[in-house]
Protein backbone atom coordinates (compact mmCIF):
# COMPACT_ATOMS: atom_id res chain seq x y z
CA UNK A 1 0.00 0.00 0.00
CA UNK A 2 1.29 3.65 -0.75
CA UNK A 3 0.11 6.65 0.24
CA UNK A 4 -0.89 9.33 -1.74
CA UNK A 5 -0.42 13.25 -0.52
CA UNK A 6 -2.52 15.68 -2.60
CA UNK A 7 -1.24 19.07 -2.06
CA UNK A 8 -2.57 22.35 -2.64
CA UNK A 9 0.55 23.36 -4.61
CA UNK A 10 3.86 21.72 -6.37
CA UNK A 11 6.40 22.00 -3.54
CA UNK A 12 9.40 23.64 -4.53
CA UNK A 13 13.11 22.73 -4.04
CA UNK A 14 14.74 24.86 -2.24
CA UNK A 15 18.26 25.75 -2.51
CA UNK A 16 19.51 27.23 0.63
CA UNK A 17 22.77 26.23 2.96
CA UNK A 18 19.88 24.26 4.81
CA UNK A 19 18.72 22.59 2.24
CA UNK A 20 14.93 21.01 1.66
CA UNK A 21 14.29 16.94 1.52
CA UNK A 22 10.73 15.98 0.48
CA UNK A 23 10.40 13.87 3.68
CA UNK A 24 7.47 11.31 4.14
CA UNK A 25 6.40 13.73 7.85
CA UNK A 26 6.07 16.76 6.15
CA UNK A 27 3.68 15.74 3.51
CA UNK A 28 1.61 13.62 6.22
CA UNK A 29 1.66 16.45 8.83
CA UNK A 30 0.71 19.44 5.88
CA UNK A 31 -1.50 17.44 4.21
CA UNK A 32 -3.65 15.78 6.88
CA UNK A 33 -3.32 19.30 8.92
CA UNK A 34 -4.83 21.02 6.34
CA UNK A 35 -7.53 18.90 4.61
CA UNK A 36 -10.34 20.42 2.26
CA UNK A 37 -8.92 23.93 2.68
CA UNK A 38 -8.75 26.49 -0.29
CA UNK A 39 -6.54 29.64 0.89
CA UNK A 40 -3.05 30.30 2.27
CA UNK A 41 -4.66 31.61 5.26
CA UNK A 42 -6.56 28.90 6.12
CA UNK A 43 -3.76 26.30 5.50
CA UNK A 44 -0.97 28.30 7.23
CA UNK A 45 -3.54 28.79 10.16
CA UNK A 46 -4.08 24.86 9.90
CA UNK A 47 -0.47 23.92 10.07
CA UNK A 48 0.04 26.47 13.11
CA UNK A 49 -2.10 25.04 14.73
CA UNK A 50 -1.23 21.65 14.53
CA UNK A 51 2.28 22.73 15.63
CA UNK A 52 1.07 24.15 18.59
CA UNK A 53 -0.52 21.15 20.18
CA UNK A 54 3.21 19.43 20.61
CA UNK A 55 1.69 15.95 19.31
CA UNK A 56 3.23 15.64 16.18
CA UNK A 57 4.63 11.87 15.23
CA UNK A 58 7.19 11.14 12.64
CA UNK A 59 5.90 9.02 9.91
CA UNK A 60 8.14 6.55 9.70
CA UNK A 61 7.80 4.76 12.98
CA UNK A 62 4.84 7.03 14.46
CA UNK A 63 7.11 7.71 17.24
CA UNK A 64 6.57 12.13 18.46
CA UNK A 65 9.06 14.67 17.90
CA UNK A 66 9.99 16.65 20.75
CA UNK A 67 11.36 20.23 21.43
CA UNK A 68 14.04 19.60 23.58
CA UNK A 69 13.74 16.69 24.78
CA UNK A 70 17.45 16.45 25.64
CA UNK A 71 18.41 20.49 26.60
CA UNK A 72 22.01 19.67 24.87
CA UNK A 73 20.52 18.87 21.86
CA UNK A 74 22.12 20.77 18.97
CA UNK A 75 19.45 19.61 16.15
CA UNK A 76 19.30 22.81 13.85
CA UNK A 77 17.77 21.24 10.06
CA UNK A 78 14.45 19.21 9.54
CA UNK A 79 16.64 16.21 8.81
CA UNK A 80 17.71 16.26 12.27
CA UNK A 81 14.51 16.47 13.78
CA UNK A 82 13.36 13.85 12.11
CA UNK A 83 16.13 11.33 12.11
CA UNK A 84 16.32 11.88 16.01
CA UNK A 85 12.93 13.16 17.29
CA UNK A 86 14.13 15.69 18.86
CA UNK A 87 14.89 19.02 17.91
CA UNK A 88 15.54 22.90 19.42
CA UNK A 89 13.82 26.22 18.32
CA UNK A 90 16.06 26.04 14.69
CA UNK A 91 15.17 23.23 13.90
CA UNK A 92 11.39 23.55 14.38
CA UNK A 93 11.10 26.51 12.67
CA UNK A 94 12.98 25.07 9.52
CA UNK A 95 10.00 21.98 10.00
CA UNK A 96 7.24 24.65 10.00
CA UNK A 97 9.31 26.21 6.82
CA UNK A 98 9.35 23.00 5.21
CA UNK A 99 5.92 22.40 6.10
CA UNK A 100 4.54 25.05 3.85
């Protein structure tokens, strides 16, 4: 079985030192987040929001992603995050980035 993501548009590479990966969380987390909405508003609103609760799991083994979980941790990309579950302020800001 594979899933399928709809989104509202084509994601776009992105070129930065950071860099962008089209990874499996993202496209679960944006796309279930933001279901049946139309507008930028709404969606960005959507995806806030969801961030905001602190209950969001990784897709690949459903486990959550914490802020700070360990207060050494020196996670600054999305990659990070998501290959440890645990990330600092950079790092979840580069997720919400990535989200949208």
């Amino acid at each position: 079985m594979n899933t399928l993501y709809v989104t509202y548009k084509t994601p776009e590479l992105v070129s930065d030192q950071i860099g962008y990966d089209w990874f499996h969380t993202l496209f679960r987390v944006g796309c279930e987040s933001a279901a049946d909405l139309s507008t930028d508003e709404e969606i960005i609103n959507a995806i806030w929001n969801k961030l905001r609760t602190r209950h969001i799991l990784a897709a690949d083994n459903n486990e959550p992603l914490f802020y700070y979980r360990t207060w050494e941790c020196q996670n600054y990309t999305t990659a990070n995050l998501l290959a440890t579950n645990d990330g600092q302020c950079g790092s979840w800001a580069r997720f919400f980035i990535d989200l949208l």
